[in-house]
C-alpha atoms as a PDB file:
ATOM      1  CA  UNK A   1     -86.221-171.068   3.588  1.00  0.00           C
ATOM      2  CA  UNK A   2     -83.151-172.365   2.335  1.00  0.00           C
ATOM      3  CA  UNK A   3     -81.287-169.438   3.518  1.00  0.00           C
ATOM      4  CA  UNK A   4     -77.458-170.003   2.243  1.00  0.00           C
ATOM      5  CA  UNK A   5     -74.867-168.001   4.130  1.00  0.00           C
ATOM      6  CA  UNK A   6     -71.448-167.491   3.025  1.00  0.00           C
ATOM      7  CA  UNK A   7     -68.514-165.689   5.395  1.00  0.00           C
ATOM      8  CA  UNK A   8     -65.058-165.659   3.797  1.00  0.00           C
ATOM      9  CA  UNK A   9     -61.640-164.218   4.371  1.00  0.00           C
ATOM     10  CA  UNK A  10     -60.976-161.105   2.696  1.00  0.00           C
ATOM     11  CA  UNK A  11     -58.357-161.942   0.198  1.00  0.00           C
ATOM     12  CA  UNK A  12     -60.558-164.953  -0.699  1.00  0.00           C
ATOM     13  CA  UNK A  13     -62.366-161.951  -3.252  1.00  0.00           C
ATOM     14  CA  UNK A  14     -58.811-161.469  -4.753  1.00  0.00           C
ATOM     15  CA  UNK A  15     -58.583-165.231  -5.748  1.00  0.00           C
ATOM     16  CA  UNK A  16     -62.357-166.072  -6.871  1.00  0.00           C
ATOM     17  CA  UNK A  17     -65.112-164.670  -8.513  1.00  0.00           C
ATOM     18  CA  UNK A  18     -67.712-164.065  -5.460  1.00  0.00           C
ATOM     19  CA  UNK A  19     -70.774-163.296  -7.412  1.00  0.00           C
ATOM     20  CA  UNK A  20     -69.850-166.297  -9.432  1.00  0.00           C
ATOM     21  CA  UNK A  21     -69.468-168.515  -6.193  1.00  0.00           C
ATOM     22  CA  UNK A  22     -72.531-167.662  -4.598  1.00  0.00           C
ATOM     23  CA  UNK A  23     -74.234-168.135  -8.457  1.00  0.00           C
ATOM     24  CA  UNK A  24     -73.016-171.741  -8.401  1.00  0.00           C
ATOM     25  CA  UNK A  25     -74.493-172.616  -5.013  1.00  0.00           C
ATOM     26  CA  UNK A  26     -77.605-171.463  -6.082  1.00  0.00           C
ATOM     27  CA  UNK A  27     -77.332-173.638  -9.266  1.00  0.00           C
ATOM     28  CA  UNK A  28     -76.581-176.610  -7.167  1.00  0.00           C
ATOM     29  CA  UNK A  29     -79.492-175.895  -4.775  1.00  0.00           C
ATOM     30  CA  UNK A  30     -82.114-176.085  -7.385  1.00  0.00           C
ATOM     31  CA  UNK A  31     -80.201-179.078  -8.850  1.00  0.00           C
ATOM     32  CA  UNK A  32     -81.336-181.189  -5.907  1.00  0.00           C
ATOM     33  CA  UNK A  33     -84.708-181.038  -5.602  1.00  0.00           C
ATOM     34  CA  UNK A  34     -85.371-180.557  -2.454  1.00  0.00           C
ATOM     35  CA  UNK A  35     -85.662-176.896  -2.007  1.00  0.00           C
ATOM     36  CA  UNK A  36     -88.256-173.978  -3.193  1.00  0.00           C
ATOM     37  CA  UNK A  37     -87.387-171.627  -5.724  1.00  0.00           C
ATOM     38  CA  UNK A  38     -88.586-169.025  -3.845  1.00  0.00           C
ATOM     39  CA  UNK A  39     -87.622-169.663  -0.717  1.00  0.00           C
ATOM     40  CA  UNK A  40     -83.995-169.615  -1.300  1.00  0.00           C
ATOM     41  CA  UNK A  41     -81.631-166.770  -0.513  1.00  0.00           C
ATOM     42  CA  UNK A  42     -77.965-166.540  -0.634  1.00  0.00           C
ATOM     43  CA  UNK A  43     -76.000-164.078   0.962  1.00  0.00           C
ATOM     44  CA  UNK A  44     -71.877-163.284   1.863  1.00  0.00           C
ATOM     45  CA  UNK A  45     -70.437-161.750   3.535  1.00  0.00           C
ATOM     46  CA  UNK A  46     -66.564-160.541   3.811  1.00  0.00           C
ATOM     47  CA  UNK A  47     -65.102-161.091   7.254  1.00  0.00           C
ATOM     48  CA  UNK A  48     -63.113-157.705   7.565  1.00  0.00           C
ATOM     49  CA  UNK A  49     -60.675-159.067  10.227  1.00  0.00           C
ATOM     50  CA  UNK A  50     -60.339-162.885  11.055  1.00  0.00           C
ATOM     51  CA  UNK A  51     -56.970-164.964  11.973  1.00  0.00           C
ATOM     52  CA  UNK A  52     -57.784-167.971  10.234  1.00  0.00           C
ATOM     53  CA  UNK A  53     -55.511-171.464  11.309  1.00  0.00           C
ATOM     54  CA  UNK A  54     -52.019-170.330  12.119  1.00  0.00           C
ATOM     55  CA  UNK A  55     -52.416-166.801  10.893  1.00  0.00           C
ATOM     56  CA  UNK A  56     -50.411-167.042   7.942  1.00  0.00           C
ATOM     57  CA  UNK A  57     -50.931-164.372   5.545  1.00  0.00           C
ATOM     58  CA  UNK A  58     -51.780-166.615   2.877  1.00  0.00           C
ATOM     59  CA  UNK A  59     -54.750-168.413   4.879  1.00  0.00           C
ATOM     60  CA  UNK A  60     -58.303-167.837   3.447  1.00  0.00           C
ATOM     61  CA  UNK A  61     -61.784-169.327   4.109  1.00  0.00           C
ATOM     62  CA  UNK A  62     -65.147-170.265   2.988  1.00  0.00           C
ATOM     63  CA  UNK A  63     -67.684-171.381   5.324  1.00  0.00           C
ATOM     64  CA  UNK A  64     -70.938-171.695   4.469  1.00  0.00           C
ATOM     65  CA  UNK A  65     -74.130-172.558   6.485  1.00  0.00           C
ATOM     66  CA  UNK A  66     -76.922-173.529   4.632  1.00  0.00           C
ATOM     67  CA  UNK A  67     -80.524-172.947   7.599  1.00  0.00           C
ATOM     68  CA  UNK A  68     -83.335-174.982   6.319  1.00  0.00           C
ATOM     69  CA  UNK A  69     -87.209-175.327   7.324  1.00  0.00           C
ATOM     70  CA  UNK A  70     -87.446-178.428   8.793  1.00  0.00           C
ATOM     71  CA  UNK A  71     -89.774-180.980   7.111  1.00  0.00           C
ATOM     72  CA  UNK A  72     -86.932-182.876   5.145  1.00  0.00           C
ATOM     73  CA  UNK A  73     -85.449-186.195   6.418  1.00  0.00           C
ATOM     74  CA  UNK A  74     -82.016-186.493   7.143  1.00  0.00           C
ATOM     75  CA  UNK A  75     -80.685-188.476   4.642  1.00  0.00           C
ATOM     76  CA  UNK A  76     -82.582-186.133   1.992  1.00  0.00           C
ATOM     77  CA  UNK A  77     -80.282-183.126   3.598  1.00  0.00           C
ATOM     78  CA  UNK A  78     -77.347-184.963   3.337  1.00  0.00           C
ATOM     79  CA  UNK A  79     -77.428-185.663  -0.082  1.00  0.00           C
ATOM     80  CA  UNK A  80     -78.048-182.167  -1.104  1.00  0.00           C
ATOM     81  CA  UNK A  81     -75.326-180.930   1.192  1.00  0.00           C
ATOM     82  CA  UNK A  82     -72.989-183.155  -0.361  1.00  0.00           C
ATOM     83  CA  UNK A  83     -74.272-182.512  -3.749  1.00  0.00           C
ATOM     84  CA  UNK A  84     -74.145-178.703  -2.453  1.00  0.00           C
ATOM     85  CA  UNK A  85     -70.810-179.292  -1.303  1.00  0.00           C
ATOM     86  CA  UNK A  86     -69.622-180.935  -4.464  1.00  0.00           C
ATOM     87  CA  UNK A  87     -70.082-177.811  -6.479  1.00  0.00           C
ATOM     88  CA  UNK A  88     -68.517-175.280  -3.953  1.00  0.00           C
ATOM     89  CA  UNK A  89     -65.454-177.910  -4.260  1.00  0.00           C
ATOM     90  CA  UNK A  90     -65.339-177.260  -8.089  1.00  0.00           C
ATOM     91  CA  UNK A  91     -65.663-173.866  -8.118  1.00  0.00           C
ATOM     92  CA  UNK A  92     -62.654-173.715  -5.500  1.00  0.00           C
ATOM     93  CA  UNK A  93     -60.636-175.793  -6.937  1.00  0.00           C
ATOM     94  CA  UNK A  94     -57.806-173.608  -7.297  1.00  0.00           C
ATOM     95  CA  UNK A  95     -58.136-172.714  -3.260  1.00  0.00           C
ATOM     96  CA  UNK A  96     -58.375-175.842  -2.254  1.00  0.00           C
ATOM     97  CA  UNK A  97     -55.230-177.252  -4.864  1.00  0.00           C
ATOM     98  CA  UNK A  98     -53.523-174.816  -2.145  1.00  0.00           C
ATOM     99  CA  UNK A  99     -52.306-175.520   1.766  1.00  0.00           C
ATOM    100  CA  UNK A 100     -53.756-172.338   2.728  1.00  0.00           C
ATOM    101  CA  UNK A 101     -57.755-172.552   2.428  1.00  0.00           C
ATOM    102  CA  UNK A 102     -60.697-174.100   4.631  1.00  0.00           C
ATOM    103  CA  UNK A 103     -63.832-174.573   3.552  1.00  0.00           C
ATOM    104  CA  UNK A 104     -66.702-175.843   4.946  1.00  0.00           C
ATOM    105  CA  UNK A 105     -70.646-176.356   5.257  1.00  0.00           C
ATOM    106  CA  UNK A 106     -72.641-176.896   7.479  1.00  0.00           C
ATOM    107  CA  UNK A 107     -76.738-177.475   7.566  1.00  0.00           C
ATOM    108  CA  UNK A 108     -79.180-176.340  10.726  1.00  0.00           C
ATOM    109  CA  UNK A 109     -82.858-176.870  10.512  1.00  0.00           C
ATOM    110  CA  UNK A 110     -84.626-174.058  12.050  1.00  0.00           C
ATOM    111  CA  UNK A 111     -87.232-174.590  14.808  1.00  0.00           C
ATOM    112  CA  UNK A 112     -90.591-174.253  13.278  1.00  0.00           C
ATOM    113  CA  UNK A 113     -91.789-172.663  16.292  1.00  0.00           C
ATOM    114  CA  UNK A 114     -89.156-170.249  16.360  1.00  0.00           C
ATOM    115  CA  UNK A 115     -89.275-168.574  12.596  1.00  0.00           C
ATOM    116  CA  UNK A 116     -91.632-166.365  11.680  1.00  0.00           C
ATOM    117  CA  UNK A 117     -91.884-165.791   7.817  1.00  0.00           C
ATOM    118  CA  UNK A 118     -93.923-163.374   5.953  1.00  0.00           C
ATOM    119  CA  UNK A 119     -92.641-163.766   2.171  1.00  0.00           C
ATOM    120  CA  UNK A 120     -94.875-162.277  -0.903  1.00  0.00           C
ATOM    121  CA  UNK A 121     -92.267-164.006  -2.954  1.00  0.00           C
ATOM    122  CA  UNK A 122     -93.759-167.379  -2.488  1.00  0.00           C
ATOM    123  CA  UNK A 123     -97.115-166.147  -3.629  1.00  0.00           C
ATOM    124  CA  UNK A 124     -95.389-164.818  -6.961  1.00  0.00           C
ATOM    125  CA  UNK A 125     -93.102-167.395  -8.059  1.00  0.00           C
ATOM    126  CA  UNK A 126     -95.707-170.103  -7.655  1.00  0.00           C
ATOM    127  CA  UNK A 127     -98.117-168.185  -9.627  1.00  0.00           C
ATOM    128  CA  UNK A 128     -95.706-168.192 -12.528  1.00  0.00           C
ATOM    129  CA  UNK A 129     -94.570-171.684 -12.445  1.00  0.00           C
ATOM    130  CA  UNK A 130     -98.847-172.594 -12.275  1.00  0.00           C
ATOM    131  CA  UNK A 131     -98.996-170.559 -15.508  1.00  0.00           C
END
């Protein structure tokens, strides 16, 4: 775990590149330091109906929740969330140059004793990093 999650308006896909998005957060996870190849995932999902502020048809979001193992302090979180953060910014620049987009992030660190992991992909990636 990092497990990145992304939910977004549905004419948010007609303004950005999604794939692209979600590529950039990865880039920016890695960049910090903090988190395991491996263990990261990033996923969005496309909220088919939402009213988002004061329902204008223009309005569009991006919220993101980043759910971490814990084991990190919390200052070493919030400087990859704001480094994290940082790059969404850039990518949505154009969004967020307009009055009609939110975005946001937000970090939880899952319980320890309530996540239950069984992940081959750990096993792999480390082997070819060790090689």
């Amino acid at each position: 775990m990092p497990h990145l999650r992304l939910e977004y308006s549905p004419g948010l896909a007609d303004r950005i590149d999604i794939a692209a998005l979600c590529r950039t957060a990865h880039a920016a996870m890695i960049e910090t330091g903090i988190f395991p190849l491996a263990g990261i995932r990033i996923r969005a999902f496309r909220a088919d109906f939402c009213i988002v502020a004061d329902d204008h048809q223009d309005n569009d979001f991006a919220a993101f929740t980043l759910t971490v193992g814990a084991g990190r302090t919390r200052e070493a979180l919030a400087d990859a969330g704001q480094h994290l953060f940082a790059a969404l910014q850039a990518a949505l620049a154009e969004p967020l140059a307009s009055p009609h987009f939110a975005l946001s992030l937000q970090i939880q660190v899952s319980d320890p004793t309530l996540s239950w992991k069984d992940t081959p992909i750990h096993h792999r990636i480390g082997k070819r990093i060790e090689t």
